[in-house]
Protein backbone atom coordinates (compact mmCIF):
# COMPACT_ATOMS: atom_id res chain seq x y z
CA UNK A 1 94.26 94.03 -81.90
CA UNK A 2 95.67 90.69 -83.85
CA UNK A 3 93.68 88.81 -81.32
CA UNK A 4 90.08 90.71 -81.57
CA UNK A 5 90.36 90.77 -85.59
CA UNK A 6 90.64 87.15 -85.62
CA UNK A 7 87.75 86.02 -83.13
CA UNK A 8 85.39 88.64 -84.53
CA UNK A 9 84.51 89.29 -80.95
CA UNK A 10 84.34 92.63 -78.82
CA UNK A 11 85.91 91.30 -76.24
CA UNK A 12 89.32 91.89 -76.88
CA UNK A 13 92.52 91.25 -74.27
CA UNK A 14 92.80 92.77 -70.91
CA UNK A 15 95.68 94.18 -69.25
CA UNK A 16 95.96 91.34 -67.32
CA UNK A 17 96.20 89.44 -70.47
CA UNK A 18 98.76 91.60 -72.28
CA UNK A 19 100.93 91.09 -68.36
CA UNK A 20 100.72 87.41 -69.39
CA UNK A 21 101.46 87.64 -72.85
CA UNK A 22 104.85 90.11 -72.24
CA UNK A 23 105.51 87.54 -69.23
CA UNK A 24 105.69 84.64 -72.13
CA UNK A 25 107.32 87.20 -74.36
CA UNK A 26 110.44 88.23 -72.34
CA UNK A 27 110.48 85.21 -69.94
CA UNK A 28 109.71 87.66 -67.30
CA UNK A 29 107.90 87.21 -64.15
CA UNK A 30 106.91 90.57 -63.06
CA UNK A 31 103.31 91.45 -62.64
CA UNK A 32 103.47 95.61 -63.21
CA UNK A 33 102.17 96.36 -66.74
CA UNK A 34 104.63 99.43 -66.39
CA UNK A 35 107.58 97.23 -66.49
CA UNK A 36 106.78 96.92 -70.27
CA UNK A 37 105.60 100.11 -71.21
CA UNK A 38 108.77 101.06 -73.07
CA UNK A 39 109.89 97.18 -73.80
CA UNK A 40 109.95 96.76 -77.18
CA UNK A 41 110.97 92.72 -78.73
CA UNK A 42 113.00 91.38 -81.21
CA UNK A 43 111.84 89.47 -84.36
CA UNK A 44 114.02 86.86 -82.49
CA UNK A 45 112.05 86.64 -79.56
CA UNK A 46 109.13 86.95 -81.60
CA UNK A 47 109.02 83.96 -83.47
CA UNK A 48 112.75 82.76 -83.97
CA UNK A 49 113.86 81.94 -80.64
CA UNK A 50 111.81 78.80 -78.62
CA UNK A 51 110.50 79.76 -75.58
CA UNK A 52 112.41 78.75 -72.55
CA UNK A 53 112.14 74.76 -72.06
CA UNK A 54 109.64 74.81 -74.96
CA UNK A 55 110.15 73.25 -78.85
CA UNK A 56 107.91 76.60 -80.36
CA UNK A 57 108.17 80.18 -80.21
CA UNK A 58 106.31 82.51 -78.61
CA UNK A 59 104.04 83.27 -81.77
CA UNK A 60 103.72 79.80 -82.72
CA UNK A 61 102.47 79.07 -78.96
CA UNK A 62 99.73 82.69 -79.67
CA UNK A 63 98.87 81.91 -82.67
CA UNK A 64 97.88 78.26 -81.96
CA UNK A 65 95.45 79.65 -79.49
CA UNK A 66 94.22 81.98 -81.83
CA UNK A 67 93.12 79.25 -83.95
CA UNK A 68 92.05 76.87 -81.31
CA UNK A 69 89.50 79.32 -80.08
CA UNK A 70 88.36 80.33 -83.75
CA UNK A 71 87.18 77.07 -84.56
CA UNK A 72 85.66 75.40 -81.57
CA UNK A 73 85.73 77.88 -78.71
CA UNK A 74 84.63 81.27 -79.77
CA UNK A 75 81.16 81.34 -78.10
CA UNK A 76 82.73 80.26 -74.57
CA UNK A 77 85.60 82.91 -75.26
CA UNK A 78 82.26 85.73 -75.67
CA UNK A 79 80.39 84.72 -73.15
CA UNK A 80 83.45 84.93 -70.62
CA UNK A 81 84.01 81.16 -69.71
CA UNK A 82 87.43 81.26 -70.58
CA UNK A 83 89.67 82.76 -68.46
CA UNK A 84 92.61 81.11 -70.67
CA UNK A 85 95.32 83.94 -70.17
CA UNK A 86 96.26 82.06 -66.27
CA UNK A 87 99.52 80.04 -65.43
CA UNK A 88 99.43 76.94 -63.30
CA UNK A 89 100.54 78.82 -60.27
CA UNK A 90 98.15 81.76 -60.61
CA UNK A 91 95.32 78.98 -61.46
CA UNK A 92 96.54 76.92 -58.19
CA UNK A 93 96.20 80.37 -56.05
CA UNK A 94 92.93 81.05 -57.50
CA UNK A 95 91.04 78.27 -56.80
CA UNK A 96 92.49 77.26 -53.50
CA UNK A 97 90.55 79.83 -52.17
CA UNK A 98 87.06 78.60 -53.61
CA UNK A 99 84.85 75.59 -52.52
CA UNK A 100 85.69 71.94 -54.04
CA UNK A 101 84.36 72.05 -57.67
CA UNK A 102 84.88 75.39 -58.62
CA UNK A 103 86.85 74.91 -62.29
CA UNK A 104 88.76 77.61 -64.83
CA UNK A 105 89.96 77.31 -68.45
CA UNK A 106 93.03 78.26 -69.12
CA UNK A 107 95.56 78.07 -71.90
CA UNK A 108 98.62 74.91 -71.66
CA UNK A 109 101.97 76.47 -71.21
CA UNK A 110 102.89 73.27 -72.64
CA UNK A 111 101.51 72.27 -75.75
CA UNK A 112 100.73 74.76 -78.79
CA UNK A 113 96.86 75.03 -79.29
CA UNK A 114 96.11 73.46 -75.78
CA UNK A 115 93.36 74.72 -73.17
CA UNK A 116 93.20 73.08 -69.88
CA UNK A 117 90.65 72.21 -66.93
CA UNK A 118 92.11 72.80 -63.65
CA UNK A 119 89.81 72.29 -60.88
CA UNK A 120 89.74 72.27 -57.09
CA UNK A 121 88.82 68.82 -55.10
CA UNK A 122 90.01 66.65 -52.00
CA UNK A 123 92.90 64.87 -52.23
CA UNK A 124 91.61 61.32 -53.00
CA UNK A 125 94.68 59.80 -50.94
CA UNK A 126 94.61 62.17 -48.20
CA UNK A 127 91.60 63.04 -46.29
CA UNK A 128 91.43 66.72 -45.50
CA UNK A 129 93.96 67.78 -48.12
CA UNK A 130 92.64 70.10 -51.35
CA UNK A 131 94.98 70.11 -54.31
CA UNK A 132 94.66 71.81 -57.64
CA UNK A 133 94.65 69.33 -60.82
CA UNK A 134 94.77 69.77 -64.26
CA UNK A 135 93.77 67.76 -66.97
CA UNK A 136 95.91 66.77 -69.92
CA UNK A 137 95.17 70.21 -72.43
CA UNK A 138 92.38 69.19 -75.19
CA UNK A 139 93.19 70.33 -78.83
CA UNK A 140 91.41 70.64 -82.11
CA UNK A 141 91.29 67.18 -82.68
CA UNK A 142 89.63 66.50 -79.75
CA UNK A 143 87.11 68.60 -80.23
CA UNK A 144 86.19 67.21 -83.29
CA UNK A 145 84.89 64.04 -80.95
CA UNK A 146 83.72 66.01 -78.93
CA UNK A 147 82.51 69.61 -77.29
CA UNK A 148 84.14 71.42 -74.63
CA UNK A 149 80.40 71.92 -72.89
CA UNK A 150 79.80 68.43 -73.43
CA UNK A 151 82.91 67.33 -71.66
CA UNK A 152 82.43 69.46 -69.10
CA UNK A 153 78.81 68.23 -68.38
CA UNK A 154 80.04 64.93 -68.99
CA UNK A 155 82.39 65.61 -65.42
CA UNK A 156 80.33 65.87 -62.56
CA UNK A 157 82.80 66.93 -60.18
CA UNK A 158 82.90 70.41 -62.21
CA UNK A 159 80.43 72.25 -60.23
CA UNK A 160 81.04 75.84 -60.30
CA UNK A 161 82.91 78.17 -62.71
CA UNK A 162 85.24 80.36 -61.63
CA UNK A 163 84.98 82.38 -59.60
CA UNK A 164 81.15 81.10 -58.12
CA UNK A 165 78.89 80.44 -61.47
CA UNK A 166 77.08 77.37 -61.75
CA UNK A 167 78.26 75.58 -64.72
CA UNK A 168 74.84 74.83 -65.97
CA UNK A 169 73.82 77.98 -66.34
CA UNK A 170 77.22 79.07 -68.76
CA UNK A 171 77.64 75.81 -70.91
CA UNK A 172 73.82 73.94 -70.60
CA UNK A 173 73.20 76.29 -73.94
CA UNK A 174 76.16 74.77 -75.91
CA UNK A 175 75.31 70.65 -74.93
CA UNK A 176 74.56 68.27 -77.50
CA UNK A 177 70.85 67.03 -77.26
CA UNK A 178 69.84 64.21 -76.21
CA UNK A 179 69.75 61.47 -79.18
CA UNK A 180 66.92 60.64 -80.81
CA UNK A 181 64.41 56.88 -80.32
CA UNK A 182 65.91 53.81 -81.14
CA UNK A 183 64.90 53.41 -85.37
CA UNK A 184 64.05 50.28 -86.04
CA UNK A 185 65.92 48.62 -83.33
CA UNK A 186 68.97 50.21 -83.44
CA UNK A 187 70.20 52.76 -80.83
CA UNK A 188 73.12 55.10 -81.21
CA UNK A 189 75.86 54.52 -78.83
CA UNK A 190 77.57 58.23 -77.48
CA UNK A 191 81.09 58.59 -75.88
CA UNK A 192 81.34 60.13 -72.71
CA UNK A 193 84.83 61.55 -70.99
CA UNK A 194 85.18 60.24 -67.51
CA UNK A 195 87.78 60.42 -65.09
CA UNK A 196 87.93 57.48 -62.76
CA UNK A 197 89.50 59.02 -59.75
CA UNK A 198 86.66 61.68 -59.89
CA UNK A 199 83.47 59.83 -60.89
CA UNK A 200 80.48 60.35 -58.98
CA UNK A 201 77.15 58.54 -59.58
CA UNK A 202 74.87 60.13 -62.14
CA UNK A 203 72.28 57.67 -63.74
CA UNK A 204 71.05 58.72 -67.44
CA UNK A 205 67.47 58.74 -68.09
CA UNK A 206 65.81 56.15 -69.56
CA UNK A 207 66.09 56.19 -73.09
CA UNK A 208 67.49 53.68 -74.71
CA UNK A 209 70.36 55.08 -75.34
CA UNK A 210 73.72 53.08 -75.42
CA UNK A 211 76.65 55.37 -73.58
CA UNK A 212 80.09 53.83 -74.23
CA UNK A 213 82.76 55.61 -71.11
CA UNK A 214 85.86 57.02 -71.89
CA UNK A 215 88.03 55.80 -69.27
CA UNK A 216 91.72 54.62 -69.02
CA UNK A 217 91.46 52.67 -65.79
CA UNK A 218 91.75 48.62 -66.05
CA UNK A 219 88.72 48.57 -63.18
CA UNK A 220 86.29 50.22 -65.60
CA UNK A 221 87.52 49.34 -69.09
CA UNK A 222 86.22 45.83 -70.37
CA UNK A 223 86.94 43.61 -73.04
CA UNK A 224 83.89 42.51 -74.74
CA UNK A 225 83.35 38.51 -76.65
CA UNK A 226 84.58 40.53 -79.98
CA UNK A 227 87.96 41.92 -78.93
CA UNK A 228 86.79 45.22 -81.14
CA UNK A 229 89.31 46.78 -78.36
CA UNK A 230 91.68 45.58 -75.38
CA UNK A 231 91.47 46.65 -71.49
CA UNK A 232 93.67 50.20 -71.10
CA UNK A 233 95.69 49.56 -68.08
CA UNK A 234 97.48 52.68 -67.31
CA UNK A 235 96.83 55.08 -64.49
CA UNK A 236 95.94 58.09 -65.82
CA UNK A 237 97.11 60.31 -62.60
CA UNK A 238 100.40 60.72 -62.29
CA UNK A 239 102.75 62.28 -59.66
CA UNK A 240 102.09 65.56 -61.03
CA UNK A 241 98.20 65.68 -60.77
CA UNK A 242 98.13 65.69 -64.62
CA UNK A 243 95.90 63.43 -66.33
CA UNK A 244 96.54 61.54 -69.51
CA UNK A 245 93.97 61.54 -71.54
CA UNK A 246 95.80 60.10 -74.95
CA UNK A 247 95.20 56.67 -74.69
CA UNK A 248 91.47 56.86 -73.69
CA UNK A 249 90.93 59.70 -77.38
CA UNK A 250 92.32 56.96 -79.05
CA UNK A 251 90.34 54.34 -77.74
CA UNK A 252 87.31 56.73 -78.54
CA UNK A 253 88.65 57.34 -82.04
CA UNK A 254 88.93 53.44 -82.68
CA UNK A 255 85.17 53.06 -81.50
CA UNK A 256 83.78 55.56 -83.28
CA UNK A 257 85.93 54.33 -87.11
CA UNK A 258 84.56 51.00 -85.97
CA UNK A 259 80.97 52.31 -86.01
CA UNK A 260 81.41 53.97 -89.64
CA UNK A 261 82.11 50.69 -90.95
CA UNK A 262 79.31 48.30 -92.61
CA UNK A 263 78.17 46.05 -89.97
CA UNK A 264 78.67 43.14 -92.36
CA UNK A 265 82.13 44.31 -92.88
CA UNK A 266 82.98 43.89 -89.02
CA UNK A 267 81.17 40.83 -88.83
CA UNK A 268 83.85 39.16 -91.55
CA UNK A 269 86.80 40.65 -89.98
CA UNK A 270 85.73 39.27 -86.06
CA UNK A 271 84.74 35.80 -88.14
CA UNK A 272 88.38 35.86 -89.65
């Protein structure tokens, strides 16, 4: 009820949703909705205790998805995109069993206000192998650079939402339009979010446009003659699958103050 007030939506929580959230609640891991029926939980469990492992409680950790999905994903959440309610093992059994591409949503287990891309692809190291990877869970403040749909279109190894819709047809609604002609001169340049391991050849149109790619791999980041930022060397993939997306939102957040600034102003401070 809490959670169909807020979003203003009618499409409320399932039962598998409500199995998830007791699951969270009482650090359970049985499936049966019946095992909670009667299950009734402490203001301590609630919101005094931290979850197991975790530094929040299990309403901070609801409530911060609450508000993540109030202000930037509400539409998605409506239309069905976001499955969000999934653990990493349940997304991991769910997508083995679909073609390379096919993606979810779901909600981090990790961080409060997260949601996550997991996807299905070959294992770059390993021919023949399929894994399950995640990316590092987005927040508010990365949405504030930029949209979910835009990310997503920006990754062209997303092909297919779960369980089998083309991703076009759910998110092409919600992306950004292309910019505008080059005024006198000038173009606008537009960050993009790219994962090196998974990039695949996609030339832009055309149109003058300047794209600046978000990327944390030494290969594909380059200094430029003004030093307005240094080469990112770290892997983003680690052992885990996970991908660490901090350093390259930062990088993006440094462009994009830099662009805000009077051009004569970061003339001056290059000359100095």
């Amino acid at each position: 009820m809490k959670y169909k007030a807020e979003m203003h939506s009618g499409r409320g929580l399932t039962e598998d949703n409500l199995v998830f959230l007791a699951q969270k609640a009482f650090s359970s891991s049985s499936n049966n909705p019946e095992d909670f029926r009667n299950m009734t939980i402490s203001w301590a469990q609630f919101n005094r205790e931290n979850l197991p492992g975790r530094n929040f409680t299990f309403w901070q950790w609801f409530d911060g998805v609450v508000e993540l999905m109030k202000k930037h994903l509400k539409p998605h959440w409506n239309d069905g995109a976001i499955l969000g309610f999934v653990n990493k093992q349940q997304a991991q059994d769910m997508l083995l069993s679909k073609p390379n591409g096919t993606f979810l949503l779901r909600f981090s287990d990790s961080e409060i206000g997260g949601i996550t891309i997991a996807w299905v692809a070959e294992n770059p190291n390993k021919q023949g192998e399929r894994l399950v990877w995640n990316l590092l869970p987005y927040t508010t403040k990365d949405f504030s650079i930029r949209s979910l749909a835009d990310r997503i279109s920006d990754l062209n190894h997303l092909l297919f939402l779960y369980p089998d819709r083309a991703k076009h047809e759910v998110f092409a609604k919600y992306y950004t339009p292309p910019l505008s002609k080059p005024v006198d001169g000038y173009v606008k340049p537009q960050i993009k979010q790219v994962v090196p391991e998974f990039t695949t050849p996609n030339p832009e149109p055309s149109t003058g446009v300047t794209f600046m790619d978000q990327t944390a791999s030494s290969s594909t980041t380059h200094s430029n003659s003004f030093g307005v930022y240094s080469s990112i060397s770290d892997n983003m993939l680690d052992p885990d699958g996970e991908f660490d997306l901090e350093d390259p939102m930062d990088v993006a957040r440094h462009v994009e103050e830099l662009l805000r600034r009077p051009m004569a102003n970061q003339w001056s401070s290059q000359q100095s």
